[in-house]
N, C-alpha and C. Protein backbone atom coordinates (compact mmCIF):
# COMPACT_ATOMS: atom_id res chain seq x y z
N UNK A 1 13.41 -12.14 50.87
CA UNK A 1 14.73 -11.58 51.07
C UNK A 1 14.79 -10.12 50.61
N UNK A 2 14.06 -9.76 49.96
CA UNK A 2 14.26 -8.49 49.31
C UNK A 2 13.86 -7.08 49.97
N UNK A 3 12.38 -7.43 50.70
CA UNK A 3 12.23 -6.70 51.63
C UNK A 3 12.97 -6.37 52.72
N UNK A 4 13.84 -7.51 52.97
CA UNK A 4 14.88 -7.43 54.18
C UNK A 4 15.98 -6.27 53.87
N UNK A 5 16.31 -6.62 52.45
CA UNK A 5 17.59 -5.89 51.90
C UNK A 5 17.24 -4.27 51.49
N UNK A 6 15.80 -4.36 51.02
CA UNK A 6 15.84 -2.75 50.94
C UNK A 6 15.51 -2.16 52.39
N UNK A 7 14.75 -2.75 53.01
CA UNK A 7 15.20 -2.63 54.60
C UNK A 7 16.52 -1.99 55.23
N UNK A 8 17.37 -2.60 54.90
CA UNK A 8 19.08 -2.17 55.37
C UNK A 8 19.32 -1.32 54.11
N UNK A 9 19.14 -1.34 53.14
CA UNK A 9 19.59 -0.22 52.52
C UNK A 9 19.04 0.75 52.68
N UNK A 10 17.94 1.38 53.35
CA UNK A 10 17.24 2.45 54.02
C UNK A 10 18.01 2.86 54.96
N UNK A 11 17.88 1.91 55.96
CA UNK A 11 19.11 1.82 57.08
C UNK A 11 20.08 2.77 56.83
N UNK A 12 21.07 2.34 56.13
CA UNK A 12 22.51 2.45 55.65
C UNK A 12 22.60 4.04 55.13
N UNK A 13 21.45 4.53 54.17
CA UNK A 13 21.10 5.63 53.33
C UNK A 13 20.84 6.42 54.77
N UNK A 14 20.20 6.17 55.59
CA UNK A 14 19.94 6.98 56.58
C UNK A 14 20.81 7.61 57.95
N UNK A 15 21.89 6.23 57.64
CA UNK A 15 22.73 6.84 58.56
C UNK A 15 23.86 7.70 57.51
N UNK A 16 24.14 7.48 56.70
CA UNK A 16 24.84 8.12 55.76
C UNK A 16 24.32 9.30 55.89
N UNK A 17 23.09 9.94 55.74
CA UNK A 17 22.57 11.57 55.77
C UNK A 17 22.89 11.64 56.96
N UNK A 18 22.72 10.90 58.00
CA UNK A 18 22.91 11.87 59.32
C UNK A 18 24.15 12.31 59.36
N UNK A 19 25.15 11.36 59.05
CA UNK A 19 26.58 11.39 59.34
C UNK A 19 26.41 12.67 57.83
N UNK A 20 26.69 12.89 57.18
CA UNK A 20 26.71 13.79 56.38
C UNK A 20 26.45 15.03 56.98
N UNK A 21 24.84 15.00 57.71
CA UNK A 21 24.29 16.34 58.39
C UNK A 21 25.06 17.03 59.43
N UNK A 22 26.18 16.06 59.81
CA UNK A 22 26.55 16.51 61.38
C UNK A 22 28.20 16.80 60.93
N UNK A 23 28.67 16.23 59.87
CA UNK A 23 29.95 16.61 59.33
C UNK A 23 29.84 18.47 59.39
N UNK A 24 28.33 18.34 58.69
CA UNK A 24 28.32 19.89 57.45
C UNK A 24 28.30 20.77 58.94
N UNK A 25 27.51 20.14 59.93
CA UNK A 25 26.93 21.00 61.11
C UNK A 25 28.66 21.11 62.02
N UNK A 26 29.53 20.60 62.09
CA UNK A 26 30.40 20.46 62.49
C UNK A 26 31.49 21.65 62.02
N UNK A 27 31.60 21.52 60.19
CA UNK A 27 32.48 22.59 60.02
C UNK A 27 31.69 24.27 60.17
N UNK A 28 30.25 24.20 60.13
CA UNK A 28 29.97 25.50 60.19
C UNK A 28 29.79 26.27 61.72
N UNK A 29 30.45 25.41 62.63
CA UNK A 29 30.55 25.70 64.05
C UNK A 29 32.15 25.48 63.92
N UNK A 30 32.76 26.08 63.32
CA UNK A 30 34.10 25.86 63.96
C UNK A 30 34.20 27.68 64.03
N UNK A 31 34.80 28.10 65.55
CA UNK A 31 35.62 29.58 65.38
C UNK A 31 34.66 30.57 65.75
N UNK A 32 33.53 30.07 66.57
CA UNK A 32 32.48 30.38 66.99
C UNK A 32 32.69 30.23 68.41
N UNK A 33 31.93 31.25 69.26
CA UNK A 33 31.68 30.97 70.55
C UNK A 33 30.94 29.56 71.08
N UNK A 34 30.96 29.25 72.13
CA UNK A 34 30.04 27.46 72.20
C UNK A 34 28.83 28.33 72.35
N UNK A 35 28.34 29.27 72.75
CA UNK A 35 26.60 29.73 72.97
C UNK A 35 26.01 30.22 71.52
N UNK A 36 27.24 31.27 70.63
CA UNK A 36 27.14 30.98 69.48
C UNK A 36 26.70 30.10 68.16
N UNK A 37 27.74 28.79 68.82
CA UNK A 37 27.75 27.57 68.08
C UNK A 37 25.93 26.84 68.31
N UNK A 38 25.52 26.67 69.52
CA UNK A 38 24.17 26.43 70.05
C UNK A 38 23.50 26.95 69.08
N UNK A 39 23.30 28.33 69.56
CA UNK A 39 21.99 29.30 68.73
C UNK A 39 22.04 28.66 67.21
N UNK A 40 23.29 29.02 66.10
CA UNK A 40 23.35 28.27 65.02
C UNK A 40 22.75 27.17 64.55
N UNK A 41 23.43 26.20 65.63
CA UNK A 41 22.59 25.09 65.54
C UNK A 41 21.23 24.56 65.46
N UNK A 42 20.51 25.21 66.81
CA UNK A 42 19.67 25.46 66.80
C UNK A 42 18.13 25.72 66.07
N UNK A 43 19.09 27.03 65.41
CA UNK A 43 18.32 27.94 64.69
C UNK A 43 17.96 27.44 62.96
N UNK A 44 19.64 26.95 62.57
CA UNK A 44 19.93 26.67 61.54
C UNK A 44 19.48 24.97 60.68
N UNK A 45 20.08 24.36 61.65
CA UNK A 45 20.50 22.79 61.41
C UNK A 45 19.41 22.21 62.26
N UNK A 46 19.22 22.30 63.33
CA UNK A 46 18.26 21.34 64.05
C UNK A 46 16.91 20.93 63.65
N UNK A 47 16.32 19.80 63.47
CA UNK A 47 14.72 19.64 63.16
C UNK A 47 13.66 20.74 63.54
N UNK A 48 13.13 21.17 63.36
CA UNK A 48 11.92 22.06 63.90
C UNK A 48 11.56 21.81 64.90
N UNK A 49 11.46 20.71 65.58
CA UNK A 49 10.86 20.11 66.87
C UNK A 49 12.02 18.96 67.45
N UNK A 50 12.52 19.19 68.94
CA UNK A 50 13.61 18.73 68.91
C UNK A 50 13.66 18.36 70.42
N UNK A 51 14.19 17.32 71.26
CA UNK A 51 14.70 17.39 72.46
C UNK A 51 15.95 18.34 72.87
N UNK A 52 16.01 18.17 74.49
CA UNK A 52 17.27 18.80 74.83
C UNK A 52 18.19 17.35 74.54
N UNK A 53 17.82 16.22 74.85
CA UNK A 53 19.05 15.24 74.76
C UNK A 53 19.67 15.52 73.33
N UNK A 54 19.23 15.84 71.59
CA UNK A 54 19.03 15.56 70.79
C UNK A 54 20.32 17.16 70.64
N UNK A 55 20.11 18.12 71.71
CA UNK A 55 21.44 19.04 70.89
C UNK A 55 22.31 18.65 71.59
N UNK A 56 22.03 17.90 72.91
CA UNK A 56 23.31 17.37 73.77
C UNK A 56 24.13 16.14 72.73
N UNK A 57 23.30 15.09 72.02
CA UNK A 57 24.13 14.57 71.35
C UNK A 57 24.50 14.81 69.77
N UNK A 58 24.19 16.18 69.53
CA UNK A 58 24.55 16.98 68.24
C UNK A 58 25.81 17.55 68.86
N UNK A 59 26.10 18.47 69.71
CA UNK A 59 26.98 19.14 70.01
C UNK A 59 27.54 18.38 71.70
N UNK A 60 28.27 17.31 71.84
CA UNK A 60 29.03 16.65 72.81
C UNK A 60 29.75 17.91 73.48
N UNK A 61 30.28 18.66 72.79
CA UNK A 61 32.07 19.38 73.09
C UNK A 61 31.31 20.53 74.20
N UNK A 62 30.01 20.68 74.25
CA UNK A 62 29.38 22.11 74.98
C UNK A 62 28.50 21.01 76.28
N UNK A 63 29.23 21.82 77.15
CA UNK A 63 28.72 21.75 78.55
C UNK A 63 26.67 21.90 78.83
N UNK A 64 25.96 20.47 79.42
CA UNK A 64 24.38 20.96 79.41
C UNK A 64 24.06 22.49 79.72
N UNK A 65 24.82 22.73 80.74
CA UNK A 65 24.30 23.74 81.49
C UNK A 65 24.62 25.65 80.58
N UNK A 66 25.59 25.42 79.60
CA UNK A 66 25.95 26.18 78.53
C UNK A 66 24.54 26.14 77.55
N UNK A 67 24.19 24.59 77.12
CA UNK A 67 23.39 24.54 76.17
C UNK A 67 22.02 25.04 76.59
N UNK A 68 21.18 24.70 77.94
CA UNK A 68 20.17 25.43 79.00
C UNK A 68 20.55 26.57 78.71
N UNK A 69 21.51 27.72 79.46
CA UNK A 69 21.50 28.79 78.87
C UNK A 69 21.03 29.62 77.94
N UNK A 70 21.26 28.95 76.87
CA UNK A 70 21.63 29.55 74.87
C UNK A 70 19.96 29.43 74.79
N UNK A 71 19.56 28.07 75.40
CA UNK A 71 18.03 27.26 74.64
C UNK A 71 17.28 28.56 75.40
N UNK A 72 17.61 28.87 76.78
CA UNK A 72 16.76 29.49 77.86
C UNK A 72 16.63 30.77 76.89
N UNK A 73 18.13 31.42 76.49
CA UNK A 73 17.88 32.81 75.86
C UNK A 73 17.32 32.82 74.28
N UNK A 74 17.47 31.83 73.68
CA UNK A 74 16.45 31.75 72.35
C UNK A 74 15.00 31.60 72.95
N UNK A 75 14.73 31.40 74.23
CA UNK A 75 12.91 31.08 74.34
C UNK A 75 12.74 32.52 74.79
N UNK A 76 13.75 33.25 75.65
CA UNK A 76 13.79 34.54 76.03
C UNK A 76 13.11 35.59 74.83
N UNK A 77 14.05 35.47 73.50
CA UNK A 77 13.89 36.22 72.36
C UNK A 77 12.57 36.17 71.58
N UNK A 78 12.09 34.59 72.46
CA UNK A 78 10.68 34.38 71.08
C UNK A 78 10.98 33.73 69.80
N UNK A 79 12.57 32.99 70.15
CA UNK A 79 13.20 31.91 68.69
C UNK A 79 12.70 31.06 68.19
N UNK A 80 12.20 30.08 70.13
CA UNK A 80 12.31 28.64 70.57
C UNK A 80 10.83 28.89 71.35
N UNK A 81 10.31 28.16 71.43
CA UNK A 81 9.57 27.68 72.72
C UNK A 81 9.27 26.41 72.96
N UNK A 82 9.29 25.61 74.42
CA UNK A 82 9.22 24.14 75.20
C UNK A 82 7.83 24.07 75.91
N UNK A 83 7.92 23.28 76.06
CA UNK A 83 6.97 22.11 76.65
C UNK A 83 7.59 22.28 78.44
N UNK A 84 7.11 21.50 78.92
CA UNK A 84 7.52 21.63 80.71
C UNK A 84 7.99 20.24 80.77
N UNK A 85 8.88 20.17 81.40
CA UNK A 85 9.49 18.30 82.13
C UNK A 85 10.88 18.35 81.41
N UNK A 86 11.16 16.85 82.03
CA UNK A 86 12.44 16.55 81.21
C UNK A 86 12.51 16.05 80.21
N UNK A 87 11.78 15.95 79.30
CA UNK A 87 11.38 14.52 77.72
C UNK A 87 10.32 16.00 76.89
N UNK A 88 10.70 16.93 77.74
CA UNK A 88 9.80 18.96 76.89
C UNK A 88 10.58 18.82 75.00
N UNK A 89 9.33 18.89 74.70
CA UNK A 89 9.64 18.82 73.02
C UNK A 89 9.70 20.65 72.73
N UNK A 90 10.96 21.21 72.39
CA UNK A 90 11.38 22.48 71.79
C UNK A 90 10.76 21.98 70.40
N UNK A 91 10.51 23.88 70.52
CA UNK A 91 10.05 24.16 68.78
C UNK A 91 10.68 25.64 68.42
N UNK A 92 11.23 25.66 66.83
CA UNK A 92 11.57 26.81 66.48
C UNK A 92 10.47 27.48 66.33
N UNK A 93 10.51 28.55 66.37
CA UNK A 93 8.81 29.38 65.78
C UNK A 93 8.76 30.04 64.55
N UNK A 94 8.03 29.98 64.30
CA UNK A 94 7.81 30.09 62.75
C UNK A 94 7.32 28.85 61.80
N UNK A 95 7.69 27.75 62.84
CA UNK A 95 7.71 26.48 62.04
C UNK A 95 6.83 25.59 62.04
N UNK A 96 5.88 25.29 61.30
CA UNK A 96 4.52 24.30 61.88
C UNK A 96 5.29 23.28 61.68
């Protein structure tokens, strides 16, 4: 039984940080442009290595084709760079 229970309490601890991570990521995008809010995100908050589904369901309120944009002009700058397809793993640079 015990293994089961620290099991779910991993669980539980883990959704607790996310929900925590996305509160904090939430108020520091308020009053910001949405391409703004992206790059931030992005740049700031997001894992080092990341899907496109993964800022689509970080940031709901911004249109895909807004978020393509922002991702397109951070790979533009030399921020970001992807992989090719639709399941393309983004990476910040700088970041092993």
């Amino acid at each position: 039984m015990w293994p089961w229970t620290l099991y779910l309490l991993r669980i539980i601890d883990d959704a607790y940080a996310d929900f925590e991570a996305r509160v904090v990521a939430a108020r520091a995008l308020t009053g910001r442009t949405k391409r703004e809010q992206v790059r931030q995100y992005v740049l700031e908050q997001a894992r080092p290595e990341f899907r496109f589904v993964d800022i689509v369901a970080a940031l709901p309120d911004i249109s895909p084709a807004t978020l393509r944009e922002a991702l397109n002009e951070l790979a533009r700058e030399g921020k970001v760079d992807s992989g090719r397809g639709r399941s393309a793993v983004w990476r910040r640079q700088g970041i092993k």
